[in-house]
C-alpha atoms as a PDB file:
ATOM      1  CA  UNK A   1       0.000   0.000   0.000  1.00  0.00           C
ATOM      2  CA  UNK A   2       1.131   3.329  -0.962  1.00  0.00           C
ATOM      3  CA  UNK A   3      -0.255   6.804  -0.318  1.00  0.00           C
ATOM      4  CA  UNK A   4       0.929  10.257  -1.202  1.00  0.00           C
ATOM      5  CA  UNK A   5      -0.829  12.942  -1.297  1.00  0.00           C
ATOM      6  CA  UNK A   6      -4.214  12.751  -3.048  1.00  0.00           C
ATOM      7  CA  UNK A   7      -3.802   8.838  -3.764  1.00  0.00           C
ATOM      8  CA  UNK A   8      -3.933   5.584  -2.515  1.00  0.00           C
ATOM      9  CA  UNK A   9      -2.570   2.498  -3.861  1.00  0.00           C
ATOM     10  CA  UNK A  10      -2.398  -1.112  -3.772  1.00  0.00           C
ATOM     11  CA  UNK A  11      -1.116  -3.904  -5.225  1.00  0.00           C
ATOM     12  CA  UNK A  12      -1.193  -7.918  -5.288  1.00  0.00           C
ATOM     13  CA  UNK A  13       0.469 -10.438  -7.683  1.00  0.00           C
ATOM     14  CA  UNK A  14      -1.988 -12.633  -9.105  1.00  0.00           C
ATOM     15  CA  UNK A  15      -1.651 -16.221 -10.158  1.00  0.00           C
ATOM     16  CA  UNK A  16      -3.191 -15.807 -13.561  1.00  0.00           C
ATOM     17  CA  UNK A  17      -2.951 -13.976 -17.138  1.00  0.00           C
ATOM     18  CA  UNK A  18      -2.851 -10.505 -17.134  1.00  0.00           C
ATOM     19  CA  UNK A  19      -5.917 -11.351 -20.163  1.00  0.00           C
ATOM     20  CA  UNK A  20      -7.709 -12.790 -17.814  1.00  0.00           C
ATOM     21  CA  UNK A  21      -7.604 -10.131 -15.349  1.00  0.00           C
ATOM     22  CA  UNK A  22      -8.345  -7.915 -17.682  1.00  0.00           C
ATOM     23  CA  UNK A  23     -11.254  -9.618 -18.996  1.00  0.00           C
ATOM     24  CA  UNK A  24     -12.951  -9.304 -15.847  1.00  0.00           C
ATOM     25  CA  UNK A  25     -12.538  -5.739 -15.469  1.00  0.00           C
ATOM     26  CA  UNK A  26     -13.082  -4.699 -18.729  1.00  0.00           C
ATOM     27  CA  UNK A  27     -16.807  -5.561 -17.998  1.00  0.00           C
ATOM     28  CA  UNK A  28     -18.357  -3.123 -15.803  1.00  0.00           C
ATOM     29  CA  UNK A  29     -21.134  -5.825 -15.320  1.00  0.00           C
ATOM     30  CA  UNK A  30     -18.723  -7.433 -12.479  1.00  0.00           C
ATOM     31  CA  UNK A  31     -17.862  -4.299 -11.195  1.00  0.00           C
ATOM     32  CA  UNK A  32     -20.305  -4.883  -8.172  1.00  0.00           C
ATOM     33  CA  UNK A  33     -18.506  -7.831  -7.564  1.00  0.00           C
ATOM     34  CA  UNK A  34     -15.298  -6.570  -7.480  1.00  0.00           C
ATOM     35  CA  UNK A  35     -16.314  -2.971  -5.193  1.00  0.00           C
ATOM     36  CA  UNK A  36     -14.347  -3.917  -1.783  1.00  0.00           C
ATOM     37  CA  UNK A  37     -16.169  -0.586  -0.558  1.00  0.00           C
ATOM     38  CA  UNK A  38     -20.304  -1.709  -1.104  1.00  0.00           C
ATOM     39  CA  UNK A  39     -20.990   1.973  -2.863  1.00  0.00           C
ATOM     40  CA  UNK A  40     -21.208  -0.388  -6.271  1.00  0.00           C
ATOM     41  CA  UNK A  41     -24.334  -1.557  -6.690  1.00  0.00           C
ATOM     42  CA  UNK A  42     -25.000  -2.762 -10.413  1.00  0.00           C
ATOM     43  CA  UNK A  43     -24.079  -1.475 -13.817  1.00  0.00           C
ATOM     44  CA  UNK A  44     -26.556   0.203 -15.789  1.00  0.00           C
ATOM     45  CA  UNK A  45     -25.647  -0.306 -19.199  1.00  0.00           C
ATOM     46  CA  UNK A  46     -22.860  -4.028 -19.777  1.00  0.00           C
ATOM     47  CA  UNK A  47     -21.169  -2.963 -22.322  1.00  0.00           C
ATOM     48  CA  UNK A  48     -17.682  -3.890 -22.645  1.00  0.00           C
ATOM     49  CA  UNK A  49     -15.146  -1.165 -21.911  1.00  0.00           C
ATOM     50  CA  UNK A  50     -13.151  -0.970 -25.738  1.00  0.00           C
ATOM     51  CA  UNK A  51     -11.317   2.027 -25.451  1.00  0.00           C
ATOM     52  CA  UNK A  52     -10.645   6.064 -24.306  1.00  0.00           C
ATOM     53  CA  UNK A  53     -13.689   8.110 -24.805  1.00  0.00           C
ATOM     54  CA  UNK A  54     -16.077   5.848 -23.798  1.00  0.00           C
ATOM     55  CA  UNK A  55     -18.518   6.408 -20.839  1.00  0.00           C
ATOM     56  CA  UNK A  56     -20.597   3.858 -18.398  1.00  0.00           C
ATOM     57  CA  UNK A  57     -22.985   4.241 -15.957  1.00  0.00           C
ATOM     58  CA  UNK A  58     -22.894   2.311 -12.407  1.00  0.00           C
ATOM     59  CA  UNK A  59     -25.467   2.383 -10.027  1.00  0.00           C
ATOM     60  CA  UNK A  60     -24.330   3.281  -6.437  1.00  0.00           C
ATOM     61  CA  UNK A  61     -25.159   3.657  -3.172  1.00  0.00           C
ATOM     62  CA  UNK A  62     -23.837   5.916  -0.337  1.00  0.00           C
ATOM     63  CA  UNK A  63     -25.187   6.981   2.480  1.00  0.00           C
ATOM     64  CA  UNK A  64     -23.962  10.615   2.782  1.00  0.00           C
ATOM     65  CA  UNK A  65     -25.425  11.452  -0.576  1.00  0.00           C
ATOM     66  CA  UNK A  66     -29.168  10.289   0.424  1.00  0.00           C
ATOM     67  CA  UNK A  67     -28.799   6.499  -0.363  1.00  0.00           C
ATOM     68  CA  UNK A  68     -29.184   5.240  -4.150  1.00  0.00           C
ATOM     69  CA  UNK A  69     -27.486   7.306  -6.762  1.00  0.00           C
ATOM     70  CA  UNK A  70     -25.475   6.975 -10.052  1.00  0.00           C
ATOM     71  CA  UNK A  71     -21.766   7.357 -11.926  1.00  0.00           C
ATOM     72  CA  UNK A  72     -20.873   8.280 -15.360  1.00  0.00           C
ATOM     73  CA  UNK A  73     -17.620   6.701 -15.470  1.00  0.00           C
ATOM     74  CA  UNK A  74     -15.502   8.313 -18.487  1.00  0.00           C
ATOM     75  CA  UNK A  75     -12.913   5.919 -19.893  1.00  0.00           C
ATOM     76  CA  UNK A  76      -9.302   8.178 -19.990  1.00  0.00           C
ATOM     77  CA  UNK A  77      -7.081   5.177 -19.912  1.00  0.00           C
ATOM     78  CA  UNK A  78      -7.464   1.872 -22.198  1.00  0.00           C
ATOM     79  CA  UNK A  79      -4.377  -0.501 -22.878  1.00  0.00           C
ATOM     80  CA  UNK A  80      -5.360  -4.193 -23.936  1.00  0.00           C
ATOM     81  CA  UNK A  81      -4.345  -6.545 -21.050  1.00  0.00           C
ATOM     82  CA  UNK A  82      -2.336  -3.603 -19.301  1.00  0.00           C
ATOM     83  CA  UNK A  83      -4.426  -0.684 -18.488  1.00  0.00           C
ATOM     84  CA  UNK A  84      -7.722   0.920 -17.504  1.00  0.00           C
ATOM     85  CA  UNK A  85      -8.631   4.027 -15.932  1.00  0.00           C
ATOM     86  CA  UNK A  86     -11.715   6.023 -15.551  1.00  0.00           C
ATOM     87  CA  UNK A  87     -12.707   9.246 -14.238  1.00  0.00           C
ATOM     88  CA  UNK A  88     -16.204   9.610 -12.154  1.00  0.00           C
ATOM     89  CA  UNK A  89     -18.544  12.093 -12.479  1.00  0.00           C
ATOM     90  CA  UNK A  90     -22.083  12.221 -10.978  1.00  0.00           C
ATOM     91  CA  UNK A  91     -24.586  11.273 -13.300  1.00  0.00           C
ATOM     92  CA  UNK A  92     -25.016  13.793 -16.383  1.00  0.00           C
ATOM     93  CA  UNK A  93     -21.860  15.742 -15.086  1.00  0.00           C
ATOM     94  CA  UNK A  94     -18.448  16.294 -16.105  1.00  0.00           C
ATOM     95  CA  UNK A  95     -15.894  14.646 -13.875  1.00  0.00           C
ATOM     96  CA  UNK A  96     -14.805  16.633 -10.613  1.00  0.00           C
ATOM     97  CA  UNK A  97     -11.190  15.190 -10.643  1.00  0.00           C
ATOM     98  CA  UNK A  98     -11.076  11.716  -9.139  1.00  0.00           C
ATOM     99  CA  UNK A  99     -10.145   8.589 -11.030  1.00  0.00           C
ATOM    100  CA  UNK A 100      -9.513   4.748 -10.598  1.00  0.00           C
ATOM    101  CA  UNK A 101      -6.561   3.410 -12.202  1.00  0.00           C
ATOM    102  CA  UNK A 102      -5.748  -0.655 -12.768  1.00  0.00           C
ATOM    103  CA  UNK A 103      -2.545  -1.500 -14.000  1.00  0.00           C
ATOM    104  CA  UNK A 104      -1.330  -5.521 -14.959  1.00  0.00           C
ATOM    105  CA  UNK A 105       2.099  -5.803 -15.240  1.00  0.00           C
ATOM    106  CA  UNK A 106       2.509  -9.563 -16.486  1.00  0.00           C
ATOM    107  CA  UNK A 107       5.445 -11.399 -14.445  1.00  0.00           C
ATOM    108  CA  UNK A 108       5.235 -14.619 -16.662  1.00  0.00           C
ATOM    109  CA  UNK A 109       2.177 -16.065 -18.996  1.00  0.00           C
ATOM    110  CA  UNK A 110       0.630 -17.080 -15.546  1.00  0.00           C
ATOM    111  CA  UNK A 111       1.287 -14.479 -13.083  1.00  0.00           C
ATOM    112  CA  UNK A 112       0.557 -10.791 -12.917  1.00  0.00           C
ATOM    113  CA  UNK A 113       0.927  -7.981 -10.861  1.00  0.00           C
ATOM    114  CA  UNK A 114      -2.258  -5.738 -10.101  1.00  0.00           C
ATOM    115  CA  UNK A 115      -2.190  -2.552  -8.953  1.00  0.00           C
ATOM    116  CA  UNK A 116      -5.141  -0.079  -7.910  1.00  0.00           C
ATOM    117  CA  UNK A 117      -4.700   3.600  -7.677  1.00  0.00           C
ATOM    118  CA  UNK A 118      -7.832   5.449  -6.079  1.00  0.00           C
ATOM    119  CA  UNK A 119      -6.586   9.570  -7.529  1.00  0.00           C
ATOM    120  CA  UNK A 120      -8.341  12.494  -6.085  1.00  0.00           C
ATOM    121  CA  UNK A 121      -5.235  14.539  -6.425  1.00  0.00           C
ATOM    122  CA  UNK A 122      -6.751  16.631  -9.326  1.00  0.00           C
ATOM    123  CA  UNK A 123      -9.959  17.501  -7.492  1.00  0.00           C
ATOM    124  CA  UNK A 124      -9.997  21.777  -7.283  1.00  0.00           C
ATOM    125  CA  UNK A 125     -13.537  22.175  -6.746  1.00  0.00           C
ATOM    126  CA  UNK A 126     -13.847  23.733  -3.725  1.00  0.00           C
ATOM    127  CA  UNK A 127     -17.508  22.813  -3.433  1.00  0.00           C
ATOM    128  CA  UNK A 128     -16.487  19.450  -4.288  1.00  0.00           C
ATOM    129  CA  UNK A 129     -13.762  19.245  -1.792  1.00  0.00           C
ATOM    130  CA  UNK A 130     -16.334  21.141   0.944  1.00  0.00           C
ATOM    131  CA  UNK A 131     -19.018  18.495   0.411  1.00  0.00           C
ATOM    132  CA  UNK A 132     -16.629  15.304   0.320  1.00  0.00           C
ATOM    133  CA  UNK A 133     -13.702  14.348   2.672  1.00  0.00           C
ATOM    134  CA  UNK A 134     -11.437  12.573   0.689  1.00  0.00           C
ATOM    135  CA  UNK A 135     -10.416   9.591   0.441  1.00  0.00           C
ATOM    136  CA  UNK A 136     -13.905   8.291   0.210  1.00  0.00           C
ATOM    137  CA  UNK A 137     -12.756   4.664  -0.185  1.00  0.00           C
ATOM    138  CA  UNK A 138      -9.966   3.645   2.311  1.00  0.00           C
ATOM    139  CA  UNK A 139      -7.066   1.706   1.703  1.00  0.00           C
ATOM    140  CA  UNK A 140      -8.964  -1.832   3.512  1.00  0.00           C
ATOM    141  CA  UNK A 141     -11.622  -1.658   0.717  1.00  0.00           C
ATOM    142  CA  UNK A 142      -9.219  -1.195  -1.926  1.00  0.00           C
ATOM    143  CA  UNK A 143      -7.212  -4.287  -0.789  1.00  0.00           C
ATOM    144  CA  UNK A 144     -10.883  -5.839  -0.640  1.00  0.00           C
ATOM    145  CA  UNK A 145     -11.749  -5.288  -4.010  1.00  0.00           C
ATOM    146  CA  UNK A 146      -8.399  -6.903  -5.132  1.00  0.00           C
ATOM    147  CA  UNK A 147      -9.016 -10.005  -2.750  1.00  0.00           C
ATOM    148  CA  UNK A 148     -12.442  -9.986  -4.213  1.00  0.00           C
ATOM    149  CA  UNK A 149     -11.108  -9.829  -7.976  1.00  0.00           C
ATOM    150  CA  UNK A 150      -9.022 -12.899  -6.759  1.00  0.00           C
ATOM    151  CA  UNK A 151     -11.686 -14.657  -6.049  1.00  0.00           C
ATOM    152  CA  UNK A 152     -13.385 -13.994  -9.398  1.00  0.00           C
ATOM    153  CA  UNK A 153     -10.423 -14.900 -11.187  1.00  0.00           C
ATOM    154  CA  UNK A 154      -9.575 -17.955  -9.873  1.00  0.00           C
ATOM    155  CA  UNK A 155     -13.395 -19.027  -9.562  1.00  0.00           C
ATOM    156  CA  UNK A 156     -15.409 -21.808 -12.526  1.00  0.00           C
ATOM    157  CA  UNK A 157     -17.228 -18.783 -14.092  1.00  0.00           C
ATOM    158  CA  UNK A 158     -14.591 -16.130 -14.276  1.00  0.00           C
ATOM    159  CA  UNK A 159     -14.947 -15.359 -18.544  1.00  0.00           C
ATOM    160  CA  UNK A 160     -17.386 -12.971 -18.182  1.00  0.00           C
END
């Protein structure tokens, strides 16, 4: 676990191909699956992430926002088997400045090395900053969602 300022970050080698990996979280369908933090409720809309540019929509669930609400997620980082990264935005909005970043580094053909970066560092509204007391997610349900993305992976039903 790493954190500097504005970021958190964790990592775990995992026992299977980085395409693997990445085939699970290229489908925001299993993101609710994955969310070590329970604000990840469903996806709205399963398709595929492809590439930069593209936008999907998660439905979520926090407490200090009334209860039931949802994401636009907008894609800003796409790299086949290496990299994906996404900015969120509240639903209809631009993005305020936080993103999620997952990086596979491939050891061998059978082991890879994960790493999660939760980035609020480029948040500047100060309405934004007023109304939410970042980090949102802390470090525990970060190294959740990678014990829970284990699990997927290594589970009978992981090609989704």
């Amino acid at each position: 676990m790493t954190e500097n300022e504005g970021k958190l970050t964790v990592a775990r080698v995992f026992d299977a191909p980085a395409k693997e990996i990445f085939n699970v979280l290229s489908n925001p369908a299993n993101h609710a699956r994955l969310d070590g933090s329970g604000m990840v409720r469903s996806d709205e809309k399963t398709d595929r992430i492809t590439g930069v540019g593209q936008v999907f929509t998660m439905n979520m669930y926090w407490d200090k926002l009334g209860g039931d609400y949802q994401t636009d997620n907008h894609v800003v980082g796409y790299d086949v088997n290496k990299l994906l990264a996404w900015k969120t935005a509240n639903a209809g909005q631009e993005p305020a400045g936080w993103q999620w970043v997952w990086e596979l580094d491939a050891d061998s053909q059978e082991s890879t090395l994960v790493t999660l970066t939760y980035d609020w560092s480029q948040v500047t509204d100060k309405e934004v900053l007023r109304m939410v007391s970042f980090p949102v997610v802390r470090t525990e349900q970060l190294e959740g969602t990678l014990e829970k993305l284990a699990a997927v992976v290594a589970g009978p039903h992981h090609t989704n």
